[in-house]
C-alpha atoms as a PDB file:
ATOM      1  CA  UNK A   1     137.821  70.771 160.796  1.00  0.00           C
ATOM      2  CA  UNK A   2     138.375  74.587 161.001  1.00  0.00           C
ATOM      3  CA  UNK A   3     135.637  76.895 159.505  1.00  0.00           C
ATOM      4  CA  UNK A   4     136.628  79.822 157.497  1.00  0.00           C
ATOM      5  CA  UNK A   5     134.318  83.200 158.517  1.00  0.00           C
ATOM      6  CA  UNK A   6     135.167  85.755 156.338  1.00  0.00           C
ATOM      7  CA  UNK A   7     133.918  89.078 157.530  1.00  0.00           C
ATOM      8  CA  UNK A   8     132.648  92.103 154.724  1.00  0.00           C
ATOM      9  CA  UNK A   9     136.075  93.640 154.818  1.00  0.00           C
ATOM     10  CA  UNK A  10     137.948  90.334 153.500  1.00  0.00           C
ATOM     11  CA  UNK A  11     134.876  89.912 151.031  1.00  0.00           C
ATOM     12  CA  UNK A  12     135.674  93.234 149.610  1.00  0.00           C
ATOM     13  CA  UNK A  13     139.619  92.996 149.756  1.00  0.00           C
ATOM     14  CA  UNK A  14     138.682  89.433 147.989  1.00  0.00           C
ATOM     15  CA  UNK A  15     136.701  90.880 145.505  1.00  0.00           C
ATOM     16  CA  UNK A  16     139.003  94.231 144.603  1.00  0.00           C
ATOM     17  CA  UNK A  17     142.281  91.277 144.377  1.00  0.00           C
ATOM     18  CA  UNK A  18     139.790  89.390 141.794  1.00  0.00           C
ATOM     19  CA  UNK A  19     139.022  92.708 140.174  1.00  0.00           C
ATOM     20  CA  UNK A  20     142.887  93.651 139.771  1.00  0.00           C
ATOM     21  CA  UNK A  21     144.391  90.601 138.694  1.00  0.00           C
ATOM     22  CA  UNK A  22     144.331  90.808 135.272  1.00  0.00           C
ATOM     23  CA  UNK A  23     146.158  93.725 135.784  1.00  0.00           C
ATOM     24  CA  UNK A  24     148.711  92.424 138.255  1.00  0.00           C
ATOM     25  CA  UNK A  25     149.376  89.418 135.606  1.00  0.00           C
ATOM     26  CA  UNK A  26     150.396  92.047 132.719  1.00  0.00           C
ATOM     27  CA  UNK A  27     152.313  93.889 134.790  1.00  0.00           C
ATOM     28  CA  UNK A  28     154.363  90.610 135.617  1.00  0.00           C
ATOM     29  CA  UNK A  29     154.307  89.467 131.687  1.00  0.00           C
ATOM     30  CA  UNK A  30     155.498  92.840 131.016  1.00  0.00           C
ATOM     31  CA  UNK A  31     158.295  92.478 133.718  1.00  0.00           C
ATOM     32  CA  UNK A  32     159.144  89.342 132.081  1.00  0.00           C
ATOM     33  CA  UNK A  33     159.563  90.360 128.366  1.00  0.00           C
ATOM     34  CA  UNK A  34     161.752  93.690 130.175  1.00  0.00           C
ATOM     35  CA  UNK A  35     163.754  90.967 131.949  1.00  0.00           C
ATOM     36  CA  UNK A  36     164.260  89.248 128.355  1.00  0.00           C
ATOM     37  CA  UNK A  37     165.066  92.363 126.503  1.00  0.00           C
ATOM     38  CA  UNK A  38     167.751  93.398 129.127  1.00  0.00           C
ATOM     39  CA  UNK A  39     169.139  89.527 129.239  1.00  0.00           C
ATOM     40  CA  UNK A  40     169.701  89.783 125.604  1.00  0.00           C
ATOM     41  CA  UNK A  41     172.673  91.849 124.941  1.00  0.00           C
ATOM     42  CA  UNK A  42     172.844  91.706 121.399  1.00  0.00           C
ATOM     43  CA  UNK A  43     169.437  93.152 121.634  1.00  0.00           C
ATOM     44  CA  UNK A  44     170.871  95.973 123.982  1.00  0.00           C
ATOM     45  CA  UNK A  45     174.015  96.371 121.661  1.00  0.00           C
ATOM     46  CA  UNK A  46     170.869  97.275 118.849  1.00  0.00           C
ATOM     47  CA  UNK A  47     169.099  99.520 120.797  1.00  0.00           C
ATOM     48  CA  UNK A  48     171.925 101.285 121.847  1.00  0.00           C
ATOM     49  CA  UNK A  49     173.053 102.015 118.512  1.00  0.00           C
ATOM     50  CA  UNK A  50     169.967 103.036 117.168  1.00  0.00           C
ATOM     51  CA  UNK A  51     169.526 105.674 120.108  1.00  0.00           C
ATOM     52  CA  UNK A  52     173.572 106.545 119.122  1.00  0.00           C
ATOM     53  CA  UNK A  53     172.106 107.264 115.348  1.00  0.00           C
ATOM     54  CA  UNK A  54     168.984 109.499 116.610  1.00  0.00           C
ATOM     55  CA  UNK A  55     171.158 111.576 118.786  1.00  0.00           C
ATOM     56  CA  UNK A  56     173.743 112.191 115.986  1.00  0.00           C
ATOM     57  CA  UNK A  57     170.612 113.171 113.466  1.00  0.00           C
ATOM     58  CA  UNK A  58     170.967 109.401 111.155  1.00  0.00           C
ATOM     59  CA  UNK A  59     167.392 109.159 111.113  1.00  0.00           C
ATOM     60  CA  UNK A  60     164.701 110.767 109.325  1.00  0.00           C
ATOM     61  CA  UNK A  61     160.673 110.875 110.510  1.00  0.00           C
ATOM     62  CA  UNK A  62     158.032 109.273 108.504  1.00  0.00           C
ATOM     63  CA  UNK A  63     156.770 112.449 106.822  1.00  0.00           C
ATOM     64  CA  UNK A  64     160.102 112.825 105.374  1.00  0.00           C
ATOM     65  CA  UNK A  65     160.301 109.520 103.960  1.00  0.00           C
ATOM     66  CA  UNK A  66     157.250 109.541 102.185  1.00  0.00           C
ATOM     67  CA  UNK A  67     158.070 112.688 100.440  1.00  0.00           C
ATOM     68  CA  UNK A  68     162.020 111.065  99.897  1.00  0.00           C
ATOM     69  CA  UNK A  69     159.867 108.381  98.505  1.00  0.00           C
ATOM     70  CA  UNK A  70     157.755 110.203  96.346  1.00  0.00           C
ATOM     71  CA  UNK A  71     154.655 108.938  98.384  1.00  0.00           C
ATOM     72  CA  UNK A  72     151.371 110.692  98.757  1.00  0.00           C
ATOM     73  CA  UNK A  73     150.860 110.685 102.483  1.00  0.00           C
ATOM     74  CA  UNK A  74     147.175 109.661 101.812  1.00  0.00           C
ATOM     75  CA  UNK A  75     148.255 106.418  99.912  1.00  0.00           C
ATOM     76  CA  UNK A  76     149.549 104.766 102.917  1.00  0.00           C
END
């Protein structure tokens, strides 16, 4: 049987891979969902359109719906 020896540099690269992957695992699960979005092209047909209304001006910001709405900023 082979015996692993694991010198203070591998502890410490051990320890900083430990440290960063719960990081590492969002990034991928972020990946993923970005994968899913681009996959889905009725999804991408949506958000094209909607960036197609905000350049030609067919949307409006919060502020100016409340006040369209007659709503007091401070009710919402």
């Amino acid at each position: 049987m082979v015996e692993t020896v694991f010198t203070e540099e591998d502890r410490k690269n051990l320890k900083t891979l430990a440290e960063e992957l719960p990081m590492i695992r969002l990034l991928l699960e972020e990946l993923v969902e970005t994968l899913e979005v681009l996959e889905d092209e009725e999804l991408m047909e949506s958000i094209k359109a909607s960036e197609r209304d905000i350049q030609e001006g067919k949307v409006i910001g919060f502020d100016e719906l409340l006040k369209e709405l007659g709503i007091d900023e401070q009710e919402v």
